[in-house]
PDB file of N, CA and C in Angstrom:
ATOM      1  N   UNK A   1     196.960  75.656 -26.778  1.00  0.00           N
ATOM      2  CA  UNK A   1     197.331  75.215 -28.094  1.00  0.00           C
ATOM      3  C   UNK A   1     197.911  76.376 -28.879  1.00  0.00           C
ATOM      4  N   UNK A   2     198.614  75.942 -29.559  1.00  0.00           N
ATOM      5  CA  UNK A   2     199.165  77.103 -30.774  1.00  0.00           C
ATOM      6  C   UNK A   2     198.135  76.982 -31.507  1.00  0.00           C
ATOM      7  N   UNK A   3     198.542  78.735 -32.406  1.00  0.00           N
ATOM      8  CA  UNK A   3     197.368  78.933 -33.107  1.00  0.00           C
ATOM      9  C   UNK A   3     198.006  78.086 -34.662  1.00  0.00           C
ATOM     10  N   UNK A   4     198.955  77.520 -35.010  1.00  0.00           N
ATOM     11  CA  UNK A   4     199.518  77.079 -35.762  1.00  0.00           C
ATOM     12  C   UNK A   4     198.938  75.459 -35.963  1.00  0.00           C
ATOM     13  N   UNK A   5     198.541  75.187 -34.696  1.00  0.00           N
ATOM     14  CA  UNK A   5     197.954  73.853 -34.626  1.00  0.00           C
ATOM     15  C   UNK A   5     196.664  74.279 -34.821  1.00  0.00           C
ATOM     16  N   UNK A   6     196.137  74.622 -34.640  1.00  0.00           N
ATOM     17  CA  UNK A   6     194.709  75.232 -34.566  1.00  0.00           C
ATOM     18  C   UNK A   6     194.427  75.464 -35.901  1.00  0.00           C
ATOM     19  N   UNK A   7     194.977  75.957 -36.639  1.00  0.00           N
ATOM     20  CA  UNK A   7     195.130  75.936 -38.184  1.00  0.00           C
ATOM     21  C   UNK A   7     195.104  74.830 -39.058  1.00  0.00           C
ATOM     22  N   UNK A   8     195.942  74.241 -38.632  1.00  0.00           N
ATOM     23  CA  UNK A   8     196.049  72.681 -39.326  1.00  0.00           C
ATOM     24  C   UNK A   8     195.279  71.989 -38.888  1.00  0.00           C
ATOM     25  N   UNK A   9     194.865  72.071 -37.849  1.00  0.00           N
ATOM     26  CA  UNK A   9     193.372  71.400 -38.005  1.00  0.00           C
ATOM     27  C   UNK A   9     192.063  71.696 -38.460  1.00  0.00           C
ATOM     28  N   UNK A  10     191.879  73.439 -38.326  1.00  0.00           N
ATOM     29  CA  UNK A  10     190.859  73.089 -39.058  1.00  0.00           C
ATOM     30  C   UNK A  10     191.034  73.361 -40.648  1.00  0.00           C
ATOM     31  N   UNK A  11     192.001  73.238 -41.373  1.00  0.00           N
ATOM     32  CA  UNK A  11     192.443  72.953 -42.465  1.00  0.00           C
ATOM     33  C   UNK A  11     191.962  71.821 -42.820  1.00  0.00           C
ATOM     34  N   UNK A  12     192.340  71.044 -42.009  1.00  0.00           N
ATOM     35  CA  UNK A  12     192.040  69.484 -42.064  1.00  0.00           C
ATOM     36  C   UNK A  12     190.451  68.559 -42.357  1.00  0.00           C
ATOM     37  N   UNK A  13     190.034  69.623 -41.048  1.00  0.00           N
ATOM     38  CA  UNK A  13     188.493  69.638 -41.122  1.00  0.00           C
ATOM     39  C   UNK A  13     187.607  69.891 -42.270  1.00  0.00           C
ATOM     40  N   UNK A  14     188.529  71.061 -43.295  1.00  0.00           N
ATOM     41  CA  UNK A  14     187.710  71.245 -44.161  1.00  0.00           C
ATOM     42  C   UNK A  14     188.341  70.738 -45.120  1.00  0.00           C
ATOM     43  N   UNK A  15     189.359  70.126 -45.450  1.00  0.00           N
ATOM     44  CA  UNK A  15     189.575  68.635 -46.656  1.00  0.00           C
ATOM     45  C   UNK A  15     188.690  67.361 -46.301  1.00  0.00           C
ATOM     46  N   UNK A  16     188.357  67.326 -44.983  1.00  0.00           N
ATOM     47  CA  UNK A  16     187.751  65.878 -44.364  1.00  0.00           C
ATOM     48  C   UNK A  16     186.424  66.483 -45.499  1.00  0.00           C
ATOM     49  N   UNK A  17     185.585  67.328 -44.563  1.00  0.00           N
ATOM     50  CA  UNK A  17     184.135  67.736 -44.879  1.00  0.00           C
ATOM     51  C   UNK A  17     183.842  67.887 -47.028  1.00  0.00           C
ATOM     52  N   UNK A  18     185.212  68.854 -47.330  1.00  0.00           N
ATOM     53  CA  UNK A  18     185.115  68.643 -48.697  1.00  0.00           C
ATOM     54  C   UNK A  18     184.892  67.357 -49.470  1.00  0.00           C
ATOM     55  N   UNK A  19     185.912  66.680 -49.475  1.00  0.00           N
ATOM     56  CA  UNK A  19     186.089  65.424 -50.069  1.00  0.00           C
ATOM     57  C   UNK A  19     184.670  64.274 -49.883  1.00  0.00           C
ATOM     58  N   UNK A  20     183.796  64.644 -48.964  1.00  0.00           N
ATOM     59  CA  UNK A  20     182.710  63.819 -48.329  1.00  0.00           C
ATOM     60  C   UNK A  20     181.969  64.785 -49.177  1.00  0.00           C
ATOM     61  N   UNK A  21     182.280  66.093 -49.325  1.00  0.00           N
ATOM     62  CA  UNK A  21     181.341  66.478 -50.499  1.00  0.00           C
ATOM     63  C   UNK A  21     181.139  66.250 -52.042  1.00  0.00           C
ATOM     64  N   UNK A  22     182.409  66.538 -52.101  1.00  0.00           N
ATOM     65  CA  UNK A  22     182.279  66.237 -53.549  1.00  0.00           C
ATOM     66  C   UNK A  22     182.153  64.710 -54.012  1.00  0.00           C
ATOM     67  N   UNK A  23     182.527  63.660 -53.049  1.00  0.00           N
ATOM     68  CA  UNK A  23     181.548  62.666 -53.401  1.00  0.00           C
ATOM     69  C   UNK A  23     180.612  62.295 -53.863  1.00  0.00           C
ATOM     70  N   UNK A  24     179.858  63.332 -53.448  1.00  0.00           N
ATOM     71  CA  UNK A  24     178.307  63.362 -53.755  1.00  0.00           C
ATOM     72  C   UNK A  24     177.900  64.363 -54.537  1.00  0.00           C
ATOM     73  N   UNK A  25     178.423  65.395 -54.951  1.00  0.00           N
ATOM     74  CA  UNK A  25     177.949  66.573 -55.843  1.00  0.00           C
ATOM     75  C   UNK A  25     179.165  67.634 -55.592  1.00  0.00           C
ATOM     76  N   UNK A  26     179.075  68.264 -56.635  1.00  0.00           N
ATOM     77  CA  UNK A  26     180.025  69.687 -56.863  1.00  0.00           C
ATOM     78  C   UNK A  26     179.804  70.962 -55.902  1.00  0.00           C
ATOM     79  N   UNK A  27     180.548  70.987 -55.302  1.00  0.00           N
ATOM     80  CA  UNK A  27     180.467  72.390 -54.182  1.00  0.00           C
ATOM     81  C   UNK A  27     182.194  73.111 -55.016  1.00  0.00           C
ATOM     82  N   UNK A  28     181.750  74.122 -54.963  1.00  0.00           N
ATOM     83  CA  UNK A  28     182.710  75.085 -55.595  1.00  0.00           C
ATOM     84  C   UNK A  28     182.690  76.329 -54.024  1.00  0.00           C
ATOM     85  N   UNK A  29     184.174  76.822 -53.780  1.00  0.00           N
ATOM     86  CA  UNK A  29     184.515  77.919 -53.224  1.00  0.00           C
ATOM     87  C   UNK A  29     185.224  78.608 -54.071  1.00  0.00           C
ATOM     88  N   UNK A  30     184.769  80.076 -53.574  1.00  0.00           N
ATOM     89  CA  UNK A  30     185.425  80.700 -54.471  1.00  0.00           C
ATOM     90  C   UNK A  30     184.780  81.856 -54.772  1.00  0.00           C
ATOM     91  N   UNK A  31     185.541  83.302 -55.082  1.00  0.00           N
ATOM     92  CA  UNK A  31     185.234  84.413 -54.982  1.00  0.00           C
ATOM     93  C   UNK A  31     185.309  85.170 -56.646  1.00  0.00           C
ATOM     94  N   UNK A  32     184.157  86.019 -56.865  1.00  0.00           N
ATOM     95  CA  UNK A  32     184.142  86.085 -58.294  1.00  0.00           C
ATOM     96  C   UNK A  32     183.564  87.990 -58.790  1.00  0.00           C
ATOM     97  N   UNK A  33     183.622  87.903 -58.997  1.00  0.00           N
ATOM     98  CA  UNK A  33     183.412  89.107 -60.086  1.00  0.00           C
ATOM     99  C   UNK A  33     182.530  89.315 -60.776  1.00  0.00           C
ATOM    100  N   UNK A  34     181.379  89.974 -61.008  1.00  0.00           N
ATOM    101  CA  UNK A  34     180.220  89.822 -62.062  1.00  0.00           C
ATOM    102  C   UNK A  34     179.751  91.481 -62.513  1.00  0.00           C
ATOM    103  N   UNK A  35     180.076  91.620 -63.596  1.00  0.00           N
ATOM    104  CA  UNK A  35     179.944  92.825 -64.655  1.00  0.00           C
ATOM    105  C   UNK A  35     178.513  92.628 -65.333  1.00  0.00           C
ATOM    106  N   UNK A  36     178.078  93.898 -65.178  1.00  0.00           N
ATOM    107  CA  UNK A  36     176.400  94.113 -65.566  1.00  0.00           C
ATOM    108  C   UNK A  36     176.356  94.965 -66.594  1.00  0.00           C
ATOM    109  N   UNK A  37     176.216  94.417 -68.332  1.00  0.00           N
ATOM    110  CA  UNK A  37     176.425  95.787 -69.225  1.00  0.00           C
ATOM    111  C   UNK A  37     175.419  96.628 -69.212  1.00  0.00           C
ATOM    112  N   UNK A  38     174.111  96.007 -68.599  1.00  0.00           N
ATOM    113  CA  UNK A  38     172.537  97.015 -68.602  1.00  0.00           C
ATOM    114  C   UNK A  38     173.068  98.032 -67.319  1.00  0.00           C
ATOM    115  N   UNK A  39     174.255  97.667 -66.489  1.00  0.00           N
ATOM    116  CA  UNK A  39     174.291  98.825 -65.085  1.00  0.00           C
ATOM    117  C   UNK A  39     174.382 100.360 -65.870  1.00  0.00           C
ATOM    118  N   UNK A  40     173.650 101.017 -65.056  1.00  0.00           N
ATOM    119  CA  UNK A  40     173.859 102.794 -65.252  1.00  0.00           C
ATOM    120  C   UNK A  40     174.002 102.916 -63.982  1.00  0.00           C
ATOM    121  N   UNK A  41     175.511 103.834 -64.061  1.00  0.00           N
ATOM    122  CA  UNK A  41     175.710 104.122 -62.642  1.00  0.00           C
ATOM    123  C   UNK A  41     174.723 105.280 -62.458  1.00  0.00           C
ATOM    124  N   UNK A  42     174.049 106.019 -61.032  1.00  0.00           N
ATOM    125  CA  UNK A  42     173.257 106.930 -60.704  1.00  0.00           C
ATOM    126  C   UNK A  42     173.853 108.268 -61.335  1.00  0.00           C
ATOM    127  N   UNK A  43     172.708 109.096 -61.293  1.00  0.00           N
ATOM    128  CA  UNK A  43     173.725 110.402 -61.835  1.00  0.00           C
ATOM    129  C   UNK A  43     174.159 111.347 -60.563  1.00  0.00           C
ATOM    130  N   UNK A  44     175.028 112.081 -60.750  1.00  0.00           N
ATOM    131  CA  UNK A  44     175.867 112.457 -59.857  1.00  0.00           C
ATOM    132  C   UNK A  44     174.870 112.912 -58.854  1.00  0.00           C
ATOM    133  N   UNK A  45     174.940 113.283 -57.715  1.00  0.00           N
ATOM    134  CA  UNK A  45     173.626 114.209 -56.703  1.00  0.00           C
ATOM    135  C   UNK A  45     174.895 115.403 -56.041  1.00  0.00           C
ATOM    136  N   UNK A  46     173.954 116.597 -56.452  1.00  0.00           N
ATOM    137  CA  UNK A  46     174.321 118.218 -56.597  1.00  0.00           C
ATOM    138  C   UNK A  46     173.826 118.378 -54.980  1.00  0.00           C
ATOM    139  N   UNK A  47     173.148 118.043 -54.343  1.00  0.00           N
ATOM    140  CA  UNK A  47     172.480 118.538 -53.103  1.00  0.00           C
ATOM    141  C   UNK A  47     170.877 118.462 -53.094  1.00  0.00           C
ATOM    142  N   UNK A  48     169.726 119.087 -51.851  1.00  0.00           N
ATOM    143  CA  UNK A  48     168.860 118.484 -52.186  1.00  0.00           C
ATOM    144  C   UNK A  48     168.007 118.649 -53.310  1.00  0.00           C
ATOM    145  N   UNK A  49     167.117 118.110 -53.397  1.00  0.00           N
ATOM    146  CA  UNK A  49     166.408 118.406 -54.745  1.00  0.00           C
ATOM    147  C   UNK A  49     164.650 118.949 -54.770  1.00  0.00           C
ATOM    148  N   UNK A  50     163.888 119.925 -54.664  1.00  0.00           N
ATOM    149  CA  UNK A  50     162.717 119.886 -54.331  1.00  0.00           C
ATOM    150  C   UNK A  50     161.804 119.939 -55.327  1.00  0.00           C
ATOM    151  N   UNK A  51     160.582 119.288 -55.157  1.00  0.00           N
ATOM    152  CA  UNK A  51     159.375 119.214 -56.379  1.00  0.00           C
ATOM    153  C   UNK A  51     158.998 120.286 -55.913  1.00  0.00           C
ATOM    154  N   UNK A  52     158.476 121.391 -56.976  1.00  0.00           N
ATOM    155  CA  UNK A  52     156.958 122.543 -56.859  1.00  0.00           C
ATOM    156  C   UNK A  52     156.447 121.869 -57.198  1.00  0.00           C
ATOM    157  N   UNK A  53     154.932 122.181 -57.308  1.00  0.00           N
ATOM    158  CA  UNK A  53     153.826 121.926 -57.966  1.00  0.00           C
ATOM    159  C   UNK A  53     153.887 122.918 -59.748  1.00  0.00           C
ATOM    160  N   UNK A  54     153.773 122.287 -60.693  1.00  0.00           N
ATOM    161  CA  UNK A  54     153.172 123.315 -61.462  1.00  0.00           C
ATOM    162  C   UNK A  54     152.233 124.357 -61.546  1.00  0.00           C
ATOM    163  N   UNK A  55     153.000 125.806 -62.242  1.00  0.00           N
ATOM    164  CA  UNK A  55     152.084 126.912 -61.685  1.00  0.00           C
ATOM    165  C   UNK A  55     151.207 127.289 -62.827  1.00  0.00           C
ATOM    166  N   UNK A  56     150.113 127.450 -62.113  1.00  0.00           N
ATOM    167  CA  UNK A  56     149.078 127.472 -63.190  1.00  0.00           C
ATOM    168  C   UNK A  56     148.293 128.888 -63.421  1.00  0.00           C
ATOM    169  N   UNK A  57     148.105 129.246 -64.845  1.00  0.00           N
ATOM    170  CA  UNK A  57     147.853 130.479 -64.807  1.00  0.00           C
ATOM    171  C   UNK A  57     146.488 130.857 -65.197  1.00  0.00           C
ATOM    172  N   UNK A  58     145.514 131.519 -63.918  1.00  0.00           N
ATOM    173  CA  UNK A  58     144.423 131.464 -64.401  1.00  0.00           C
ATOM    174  C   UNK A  58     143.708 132.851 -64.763  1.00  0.00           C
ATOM    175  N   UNK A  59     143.838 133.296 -65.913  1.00  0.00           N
ATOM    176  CA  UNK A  59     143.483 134.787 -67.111  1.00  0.00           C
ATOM    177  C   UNK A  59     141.788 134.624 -66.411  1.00  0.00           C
ATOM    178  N   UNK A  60     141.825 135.907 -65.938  1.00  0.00           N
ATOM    179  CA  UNK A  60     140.309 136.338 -65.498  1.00  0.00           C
ATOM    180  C   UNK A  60     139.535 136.608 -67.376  1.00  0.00           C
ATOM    181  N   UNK A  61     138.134 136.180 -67.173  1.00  0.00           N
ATOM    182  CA  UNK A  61     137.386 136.554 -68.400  1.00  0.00           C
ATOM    183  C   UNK A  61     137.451 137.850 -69.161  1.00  0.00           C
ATOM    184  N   UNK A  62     137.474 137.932 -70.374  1.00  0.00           N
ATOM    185  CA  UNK A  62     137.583 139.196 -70.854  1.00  0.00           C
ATOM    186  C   UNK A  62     136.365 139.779 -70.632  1.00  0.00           C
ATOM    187  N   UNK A  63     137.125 141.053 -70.604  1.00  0.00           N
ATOM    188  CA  UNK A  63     135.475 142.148 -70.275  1.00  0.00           C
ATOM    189  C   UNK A  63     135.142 143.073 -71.276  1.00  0.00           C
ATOM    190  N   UNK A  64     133.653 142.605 -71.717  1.00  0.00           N
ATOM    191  CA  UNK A  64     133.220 142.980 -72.761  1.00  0.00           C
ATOM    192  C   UNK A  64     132.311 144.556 -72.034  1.00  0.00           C
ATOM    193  N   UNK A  65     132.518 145.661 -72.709  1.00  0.00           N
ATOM    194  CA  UNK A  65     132.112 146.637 -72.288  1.00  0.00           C
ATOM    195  C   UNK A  65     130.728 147.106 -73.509  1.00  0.00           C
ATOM    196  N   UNK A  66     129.236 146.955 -73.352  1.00  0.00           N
ATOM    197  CA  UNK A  66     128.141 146.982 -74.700  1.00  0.00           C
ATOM    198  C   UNK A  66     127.907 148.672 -73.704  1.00  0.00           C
ATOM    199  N   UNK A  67     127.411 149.774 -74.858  1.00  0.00           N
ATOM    200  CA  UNK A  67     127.015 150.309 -74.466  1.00  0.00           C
ATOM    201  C   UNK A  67     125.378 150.393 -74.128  1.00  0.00           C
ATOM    202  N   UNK A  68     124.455 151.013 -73.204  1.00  0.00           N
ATOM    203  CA  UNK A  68     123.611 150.798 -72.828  1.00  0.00           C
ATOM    204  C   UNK A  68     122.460 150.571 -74.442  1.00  0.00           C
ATOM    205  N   UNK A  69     121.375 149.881 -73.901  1.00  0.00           N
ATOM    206  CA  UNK A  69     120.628 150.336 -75.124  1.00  0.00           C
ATOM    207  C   UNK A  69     120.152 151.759 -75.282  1.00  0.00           C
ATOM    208  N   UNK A  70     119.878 151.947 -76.793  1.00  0.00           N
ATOM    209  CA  UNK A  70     119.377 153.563 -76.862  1.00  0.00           C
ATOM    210  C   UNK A  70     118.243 153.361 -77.370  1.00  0.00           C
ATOM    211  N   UNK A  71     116.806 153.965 -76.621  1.00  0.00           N
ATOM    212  CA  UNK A  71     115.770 153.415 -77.027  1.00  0.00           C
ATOM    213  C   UNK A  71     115.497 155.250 -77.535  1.00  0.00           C
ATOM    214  N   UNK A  72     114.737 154.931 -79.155  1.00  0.00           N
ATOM    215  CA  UNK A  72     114.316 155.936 -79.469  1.00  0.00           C
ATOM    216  C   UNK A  72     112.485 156.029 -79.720  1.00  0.00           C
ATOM    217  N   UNK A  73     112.283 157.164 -79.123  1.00  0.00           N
ATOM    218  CA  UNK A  73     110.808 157.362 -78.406  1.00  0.00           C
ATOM    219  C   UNK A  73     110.080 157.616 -79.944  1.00  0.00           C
ATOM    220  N   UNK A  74     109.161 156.730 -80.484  1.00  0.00           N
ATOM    221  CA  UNK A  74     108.640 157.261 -81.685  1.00  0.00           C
ATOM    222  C   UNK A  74     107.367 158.079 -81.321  1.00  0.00           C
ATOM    223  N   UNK A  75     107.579 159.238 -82.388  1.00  0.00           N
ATOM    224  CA  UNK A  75     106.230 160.004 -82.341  1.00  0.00           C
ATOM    225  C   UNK A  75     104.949 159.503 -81.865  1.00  0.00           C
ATOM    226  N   UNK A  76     104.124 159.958 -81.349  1.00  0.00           N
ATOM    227  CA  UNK A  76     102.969 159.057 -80.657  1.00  0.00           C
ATOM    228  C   UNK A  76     101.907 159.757 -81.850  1.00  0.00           C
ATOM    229  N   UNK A  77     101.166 159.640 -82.648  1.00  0.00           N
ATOM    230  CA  UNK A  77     100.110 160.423 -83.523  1.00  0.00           C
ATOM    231  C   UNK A  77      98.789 161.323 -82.486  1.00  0.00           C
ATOM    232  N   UNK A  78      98.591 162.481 -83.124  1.00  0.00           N
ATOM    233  CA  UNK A  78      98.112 162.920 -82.263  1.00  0.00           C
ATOM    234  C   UNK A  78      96.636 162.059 -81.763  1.00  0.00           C
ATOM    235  N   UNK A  79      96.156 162.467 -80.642  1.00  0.00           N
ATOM    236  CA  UNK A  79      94.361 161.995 -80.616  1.00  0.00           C
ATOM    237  C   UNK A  79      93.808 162.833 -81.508  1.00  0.00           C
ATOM    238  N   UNK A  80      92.877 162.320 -82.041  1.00  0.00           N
ATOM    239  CA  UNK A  80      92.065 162.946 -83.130  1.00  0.00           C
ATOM    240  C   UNK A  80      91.080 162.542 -82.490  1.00  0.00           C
ATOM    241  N   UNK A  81      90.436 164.603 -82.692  1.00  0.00           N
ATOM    242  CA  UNK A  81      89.917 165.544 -81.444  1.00  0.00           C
ATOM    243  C   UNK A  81      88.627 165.879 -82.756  1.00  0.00           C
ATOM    244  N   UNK A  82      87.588 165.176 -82.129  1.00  0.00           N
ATOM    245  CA  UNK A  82      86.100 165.214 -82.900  1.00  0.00           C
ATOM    246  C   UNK A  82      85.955 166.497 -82.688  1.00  0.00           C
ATOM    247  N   UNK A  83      84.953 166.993 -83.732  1.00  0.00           N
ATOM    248  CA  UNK A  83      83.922 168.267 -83.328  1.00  0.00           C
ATOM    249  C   UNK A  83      82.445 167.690 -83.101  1.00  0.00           C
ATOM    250  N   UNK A  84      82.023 168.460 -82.121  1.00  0.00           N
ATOM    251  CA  UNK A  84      80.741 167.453 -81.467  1.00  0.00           C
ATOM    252  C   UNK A  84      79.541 168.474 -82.329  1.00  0.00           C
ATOM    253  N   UNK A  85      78.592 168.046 -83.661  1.00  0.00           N
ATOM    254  CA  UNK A  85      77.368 168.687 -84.238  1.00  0.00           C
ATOM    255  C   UNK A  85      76.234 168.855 -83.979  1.00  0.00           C
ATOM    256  N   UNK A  86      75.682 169.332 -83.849  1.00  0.00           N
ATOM    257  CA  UNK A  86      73.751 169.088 -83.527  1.00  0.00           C
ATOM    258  C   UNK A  86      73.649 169.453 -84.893  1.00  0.00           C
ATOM    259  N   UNK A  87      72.493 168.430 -85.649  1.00  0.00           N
ATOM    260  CA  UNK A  87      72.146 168.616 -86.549  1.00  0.00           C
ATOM    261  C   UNK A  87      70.816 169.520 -86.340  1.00  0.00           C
ATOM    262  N   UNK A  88      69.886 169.393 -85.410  1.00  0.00           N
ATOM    263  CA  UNK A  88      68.491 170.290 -85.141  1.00  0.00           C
ATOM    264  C   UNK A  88      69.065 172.096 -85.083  1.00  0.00           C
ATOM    265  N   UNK A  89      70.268 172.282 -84.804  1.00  0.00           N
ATOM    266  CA  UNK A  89      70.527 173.516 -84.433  1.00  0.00           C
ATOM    267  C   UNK A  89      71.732 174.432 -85.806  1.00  0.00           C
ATOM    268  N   UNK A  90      71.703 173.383 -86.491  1.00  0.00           N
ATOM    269  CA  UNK A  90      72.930 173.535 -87.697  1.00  0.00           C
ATOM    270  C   UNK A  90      74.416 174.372 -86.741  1.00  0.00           C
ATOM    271  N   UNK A  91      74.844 173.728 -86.158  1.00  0.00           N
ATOM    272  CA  UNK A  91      75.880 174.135 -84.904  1.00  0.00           C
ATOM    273  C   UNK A  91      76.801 173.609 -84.710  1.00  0.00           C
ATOM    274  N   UNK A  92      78.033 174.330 -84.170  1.00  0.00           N
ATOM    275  CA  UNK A  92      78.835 172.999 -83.236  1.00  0.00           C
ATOM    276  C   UNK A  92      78.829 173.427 -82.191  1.00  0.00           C
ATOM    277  N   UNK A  93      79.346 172.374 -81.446  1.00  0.00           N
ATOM    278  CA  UNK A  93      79.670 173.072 -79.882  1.00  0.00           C
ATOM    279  C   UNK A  93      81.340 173.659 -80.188  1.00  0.00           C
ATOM    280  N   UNK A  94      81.433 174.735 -78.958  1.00  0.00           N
ATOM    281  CA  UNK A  94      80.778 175.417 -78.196  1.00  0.00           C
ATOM    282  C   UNK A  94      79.601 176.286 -77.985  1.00  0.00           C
ATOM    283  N   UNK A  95      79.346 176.469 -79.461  1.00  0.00           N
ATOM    284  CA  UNK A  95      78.271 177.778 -80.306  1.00  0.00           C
ATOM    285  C   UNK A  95      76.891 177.184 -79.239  1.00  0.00           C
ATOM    286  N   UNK A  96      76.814 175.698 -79.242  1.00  0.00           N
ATOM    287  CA  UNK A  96      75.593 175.326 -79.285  1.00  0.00           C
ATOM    288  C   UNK A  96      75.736 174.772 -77.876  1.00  0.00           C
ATOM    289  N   UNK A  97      75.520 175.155 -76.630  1.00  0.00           N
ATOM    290  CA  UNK A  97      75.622 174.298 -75.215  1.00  0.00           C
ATOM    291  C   UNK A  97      74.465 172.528 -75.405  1.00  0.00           C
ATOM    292  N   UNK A  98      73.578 173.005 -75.551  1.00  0.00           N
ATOM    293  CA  UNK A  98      72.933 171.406 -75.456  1.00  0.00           C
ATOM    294  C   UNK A  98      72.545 171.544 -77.226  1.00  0.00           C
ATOM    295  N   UNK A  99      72.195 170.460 -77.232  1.00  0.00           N
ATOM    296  CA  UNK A  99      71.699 169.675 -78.333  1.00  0.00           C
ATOM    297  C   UNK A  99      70.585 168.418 -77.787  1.00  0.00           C
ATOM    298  N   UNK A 100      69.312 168.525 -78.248  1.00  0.00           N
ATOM    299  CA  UNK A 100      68.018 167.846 -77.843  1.00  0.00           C
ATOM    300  C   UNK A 100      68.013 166.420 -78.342  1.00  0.00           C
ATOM    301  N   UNK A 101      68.551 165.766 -79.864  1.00  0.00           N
ATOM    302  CA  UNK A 101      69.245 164.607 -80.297  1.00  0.00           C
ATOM    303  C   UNK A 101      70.002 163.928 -80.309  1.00  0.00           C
ATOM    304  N   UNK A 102      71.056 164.964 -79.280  1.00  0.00           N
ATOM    305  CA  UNK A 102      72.481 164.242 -78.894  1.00  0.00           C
ATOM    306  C   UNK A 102      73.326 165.050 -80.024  1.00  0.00           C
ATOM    307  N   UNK A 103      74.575 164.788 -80.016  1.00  0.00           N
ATOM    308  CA  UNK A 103      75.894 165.073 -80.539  1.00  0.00           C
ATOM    309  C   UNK A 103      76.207 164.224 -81.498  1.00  0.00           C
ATOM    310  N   UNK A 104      76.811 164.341 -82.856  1.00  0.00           N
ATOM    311  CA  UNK A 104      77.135 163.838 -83.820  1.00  0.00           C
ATOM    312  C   UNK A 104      78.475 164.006 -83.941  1.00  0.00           C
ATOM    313  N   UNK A 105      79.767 163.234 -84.053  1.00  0.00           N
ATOM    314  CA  UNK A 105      80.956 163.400 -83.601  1.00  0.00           C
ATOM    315  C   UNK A 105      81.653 163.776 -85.336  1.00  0.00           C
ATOM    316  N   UNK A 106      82.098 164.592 -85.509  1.00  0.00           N
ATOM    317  CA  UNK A 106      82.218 164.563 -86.558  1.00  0.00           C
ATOM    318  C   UNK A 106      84.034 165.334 -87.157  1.00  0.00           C
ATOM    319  N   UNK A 107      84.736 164.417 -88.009  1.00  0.00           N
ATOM    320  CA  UNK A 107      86.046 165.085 -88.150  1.00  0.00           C
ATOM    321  C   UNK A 107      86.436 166.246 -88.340  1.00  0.00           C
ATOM    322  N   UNK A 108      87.149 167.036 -88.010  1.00  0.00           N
ATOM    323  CA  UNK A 108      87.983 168.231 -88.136  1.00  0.00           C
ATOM    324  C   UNK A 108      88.354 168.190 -89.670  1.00  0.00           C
ATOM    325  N   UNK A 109      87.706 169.144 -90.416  1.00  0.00           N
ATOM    326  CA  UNK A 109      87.852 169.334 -91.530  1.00  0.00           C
ATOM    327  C   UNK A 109      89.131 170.576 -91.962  1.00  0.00           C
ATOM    328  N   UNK A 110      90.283 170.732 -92.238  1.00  0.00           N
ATOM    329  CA  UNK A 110      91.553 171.741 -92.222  1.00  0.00           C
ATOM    330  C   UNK A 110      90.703 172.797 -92.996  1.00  0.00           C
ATOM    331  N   UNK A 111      91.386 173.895 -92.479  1.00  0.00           N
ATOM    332  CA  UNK A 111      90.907 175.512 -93.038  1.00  0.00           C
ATOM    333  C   UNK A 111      91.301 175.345 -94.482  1.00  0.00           C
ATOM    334  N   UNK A 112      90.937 176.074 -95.189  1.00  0.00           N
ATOM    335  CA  UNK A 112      91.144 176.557 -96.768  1.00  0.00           C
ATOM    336  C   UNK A 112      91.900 177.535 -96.677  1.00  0.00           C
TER     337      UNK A 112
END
């Protein structure tokens, strides 16, 4: 067959099939065009693109430098140093080695 016949028929075929369509409901052919005003075209691409991580900066604690404590030693008062009396011997010790009543402890009175 020619392809010329081959054409016209199925030309034919599809006036037969149309017309049996639109009988019954609207069939539309046909090539169209549709414009999107929300489209954003992409933005241009430079090459690849890589994520870091954010760098995070972590400041060691400040250093507090106290100097040591300073402990100051207070005077200690002296012991207060009895004189030991015998009253039977009108004495003190050392003058007097024993004493027969015992020892009478008695304060250190300062020189004149």
């Amino acid at each position: 067959m020619n392809a010329v016949k081959i054409a016209r028929i199925g030309l034919l075929l599809c006036l037969a099939l149309a017309g049996s369509a639109f009988a019954h409901s609207r069939v539309y052919f046909g090539v169209g065009v549709a414009v999107n005003p929300w489209y954003a075209p992409p933005p241009p691409f430079y090459g690849p693109h890589y994520w870091y991580p954010p760098t995070y900066v972590i400041q060691p604690a400040p250093v507090v430098v106290q100097p040591p404590p300073v402990y100051v030693e207070q005077p200690q008062p002296a012991p207060v140093q009895y004189w030991h009396y015998c009253r039977s011997a009108r004495a003190y010790y050392p003058y007097v080695r024993e004493c027969r009543e015992g020892w009478e402890r008695v304060l250190p009175t300062p020189a004149q």
